[in-house]
Each structure stands twice: as C-alpha cells, then as structure tokens.
C-alpha atoms as a PDB file:
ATOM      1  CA  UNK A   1     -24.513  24.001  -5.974  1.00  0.00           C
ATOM      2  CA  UNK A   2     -22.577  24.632  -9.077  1.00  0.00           C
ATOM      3  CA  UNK A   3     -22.454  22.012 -12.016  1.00  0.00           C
ATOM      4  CA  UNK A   4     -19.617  22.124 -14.463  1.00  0.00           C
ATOM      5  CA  UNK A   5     -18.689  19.664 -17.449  1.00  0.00           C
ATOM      6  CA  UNK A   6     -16.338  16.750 -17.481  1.00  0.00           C
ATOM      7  CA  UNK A   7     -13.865  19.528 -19.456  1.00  0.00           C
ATOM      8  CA  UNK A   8     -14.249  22.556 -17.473  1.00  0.00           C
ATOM      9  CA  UNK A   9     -13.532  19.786 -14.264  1.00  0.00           C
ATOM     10  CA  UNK A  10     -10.218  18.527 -15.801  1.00  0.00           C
ATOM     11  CA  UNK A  11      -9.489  21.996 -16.886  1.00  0.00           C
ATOM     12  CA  UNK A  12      -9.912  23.856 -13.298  1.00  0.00           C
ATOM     13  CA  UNK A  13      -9.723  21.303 -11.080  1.00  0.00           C
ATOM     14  CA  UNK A  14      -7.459  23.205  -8.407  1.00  0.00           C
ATOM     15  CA  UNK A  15     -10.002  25.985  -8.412  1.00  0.00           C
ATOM     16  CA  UNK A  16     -12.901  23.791  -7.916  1.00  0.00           C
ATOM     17  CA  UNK A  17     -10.733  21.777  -5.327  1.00  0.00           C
ATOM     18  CA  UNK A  18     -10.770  25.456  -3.365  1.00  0.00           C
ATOM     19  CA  UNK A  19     -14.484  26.097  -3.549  1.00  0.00           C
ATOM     20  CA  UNK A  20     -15.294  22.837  -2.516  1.00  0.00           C
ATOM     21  CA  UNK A  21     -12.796  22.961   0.677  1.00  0.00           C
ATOM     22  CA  UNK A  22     -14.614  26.510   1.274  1.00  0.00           C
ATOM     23  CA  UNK A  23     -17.572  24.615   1.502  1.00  0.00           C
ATOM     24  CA  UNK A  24     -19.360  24.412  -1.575  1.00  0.00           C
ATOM     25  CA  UNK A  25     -20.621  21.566  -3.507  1.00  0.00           C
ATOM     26  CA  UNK A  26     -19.595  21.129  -7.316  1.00  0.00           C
ATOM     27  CA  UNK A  27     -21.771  18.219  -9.289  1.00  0.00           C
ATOM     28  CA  UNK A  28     -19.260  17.113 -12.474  1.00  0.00           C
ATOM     29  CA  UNK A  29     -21.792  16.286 -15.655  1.00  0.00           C
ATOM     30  CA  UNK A  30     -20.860  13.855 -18.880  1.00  0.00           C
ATOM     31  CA  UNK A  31     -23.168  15.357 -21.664  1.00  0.00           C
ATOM     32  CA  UNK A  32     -25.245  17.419 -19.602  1.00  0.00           C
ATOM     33  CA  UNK A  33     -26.158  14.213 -16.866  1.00  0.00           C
ATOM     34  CA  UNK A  34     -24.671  14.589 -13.146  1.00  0.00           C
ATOM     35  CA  UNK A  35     -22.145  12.075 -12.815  1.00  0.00           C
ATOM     36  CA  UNK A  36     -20.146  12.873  -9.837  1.00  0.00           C
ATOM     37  CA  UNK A  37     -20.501  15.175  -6.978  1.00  0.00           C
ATOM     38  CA  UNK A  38     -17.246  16.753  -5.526  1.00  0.00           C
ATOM     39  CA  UNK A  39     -17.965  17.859  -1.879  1.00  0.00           C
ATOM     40  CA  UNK A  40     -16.175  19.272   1.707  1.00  0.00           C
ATOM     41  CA  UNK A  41     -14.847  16.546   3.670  1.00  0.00           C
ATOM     42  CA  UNK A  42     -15.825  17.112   7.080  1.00  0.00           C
ATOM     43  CA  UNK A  43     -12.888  18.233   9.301  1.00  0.00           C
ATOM     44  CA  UNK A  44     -12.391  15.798  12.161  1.00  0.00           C
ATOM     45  CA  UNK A  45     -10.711  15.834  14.943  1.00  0.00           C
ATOM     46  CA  UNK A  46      -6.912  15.762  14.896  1.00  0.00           C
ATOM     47  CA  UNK A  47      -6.063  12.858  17.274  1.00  0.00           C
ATOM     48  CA  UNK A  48      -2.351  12.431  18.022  1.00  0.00           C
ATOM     49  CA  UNK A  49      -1.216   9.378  17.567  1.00  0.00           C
ATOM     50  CA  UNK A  50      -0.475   6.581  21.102  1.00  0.00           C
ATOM     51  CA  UNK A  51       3.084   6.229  21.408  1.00  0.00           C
ATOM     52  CA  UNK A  52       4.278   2.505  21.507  1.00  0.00           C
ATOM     53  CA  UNK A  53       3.876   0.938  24.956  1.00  0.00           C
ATOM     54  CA  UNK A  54       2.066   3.352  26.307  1.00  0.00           C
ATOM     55  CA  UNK A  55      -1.795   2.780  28.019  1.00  0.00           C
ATOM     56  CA  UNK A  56      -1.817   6.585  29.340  1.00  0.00           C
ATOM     57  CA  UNK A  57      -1.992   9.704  27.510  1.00  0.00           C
ATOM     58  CA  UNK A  58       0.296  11.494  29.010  1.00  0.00           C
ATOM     59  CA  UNK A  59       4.065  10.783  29.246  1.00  0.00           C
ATOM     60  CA  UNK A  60       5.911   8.075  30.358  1.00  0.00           C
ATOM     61  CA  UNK A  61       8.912   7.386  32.697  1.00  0.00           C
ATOM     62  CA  UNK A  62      11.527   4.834  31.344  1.00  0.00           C
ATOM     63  CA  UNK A  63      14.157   3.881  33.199  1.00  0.00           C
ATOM     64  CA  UNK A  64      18.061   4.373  32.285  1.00  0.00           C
ATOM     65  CA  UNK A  65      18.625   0.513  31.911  1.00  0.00           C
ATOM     66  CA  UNK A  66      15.230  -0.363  29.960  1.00  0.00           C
ATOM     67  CA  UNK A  67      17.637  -0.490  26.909  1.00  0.00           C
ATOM     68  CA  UNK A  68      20.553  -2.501  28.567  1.00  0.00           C
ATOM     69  CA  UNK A  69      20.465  -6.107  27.820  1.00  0.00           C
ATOM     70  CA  UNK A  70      18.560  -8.832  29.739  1.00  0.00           C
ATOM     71  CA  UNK A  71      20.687 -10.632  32.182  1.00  0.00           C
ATOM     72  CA  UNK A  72      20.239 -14.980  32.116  1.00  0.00           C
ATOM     73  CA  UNK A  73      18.204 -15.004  34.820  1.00  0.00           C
ATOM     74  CA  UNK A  74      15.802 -12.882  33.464  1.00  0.00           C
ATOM     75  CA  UNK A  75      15.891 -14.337  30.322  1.00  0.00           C
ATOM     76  CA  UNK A  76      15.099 -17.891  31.751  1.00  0.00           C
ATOM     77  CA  UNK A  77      12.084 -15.830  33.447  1.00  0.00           C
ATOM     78  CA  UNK A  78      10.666 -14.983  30.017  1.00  0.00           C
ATOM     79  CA  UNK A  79      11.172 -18.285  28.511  1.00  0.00           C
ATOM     80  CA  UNK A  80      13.941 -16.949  26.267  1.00  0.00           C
END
C-alpha cells in the first residue's frame, strides 16, 4: 500500500488511477493523516442489457404487421 500527499495525488492522479486499476491500493494523506483510500473496483460481470418486451434471453420473433395500426375492433378490445 502506497501513501502519497494531497499534492503528489492532484499532481499524478492518472498514474495513480493506473496502479490502482492494476490492483494496488493508494491511501491519499492531508498533513501526513490518511484521508482517503483510492482502491480497484472489482470487475463484475458484464450483463447485456433485456431488450424491451422481451421475458427470454434469446431473440424474439415479431411479426411483419406488429407495427401496422390497430384496426376498431381491436381497439374497442383494448378499451381504446
């Protein structure tokens, strides 16, 4: 664990941005007293996101007309 000043933070904070994504942890003093601790995040999972409408994971089939408009009759059905 490496401790650096509130200066040398501001002053290489891309480098110290790189060791801690490498894994290491960097505690950031004010006058010589640990006031922050920069560490890894832990990598998690990448999780695609559910595509509208959908209660599957995989693909699904729409048919051709889905984007057609609603005739009366079904409109009346859905209270529209």
């Amino acid at each position: 664990m490496r401790t650096v000043s509130t200066h040398e933070a501001k002053t290489n904070l891309s480098k110290l941005l790189a060791r801690a994504e490498a894994g290491e942890e960097i505690v950031i003093c004010r006058r010589g007293v640990p006031a922050a601790r920069l560490v890894p995040l832990k990598k998690s999972r990448k999780r695609s996101r559910p595509k509208v409408g959908t209660v599957t994971s995989g693909p699904v089939d729409v048919s051709s007309d889905a984007l057609e408009p609603m005739s009366e009759t079904d409109l009346e059905q859905w209270g529209v």
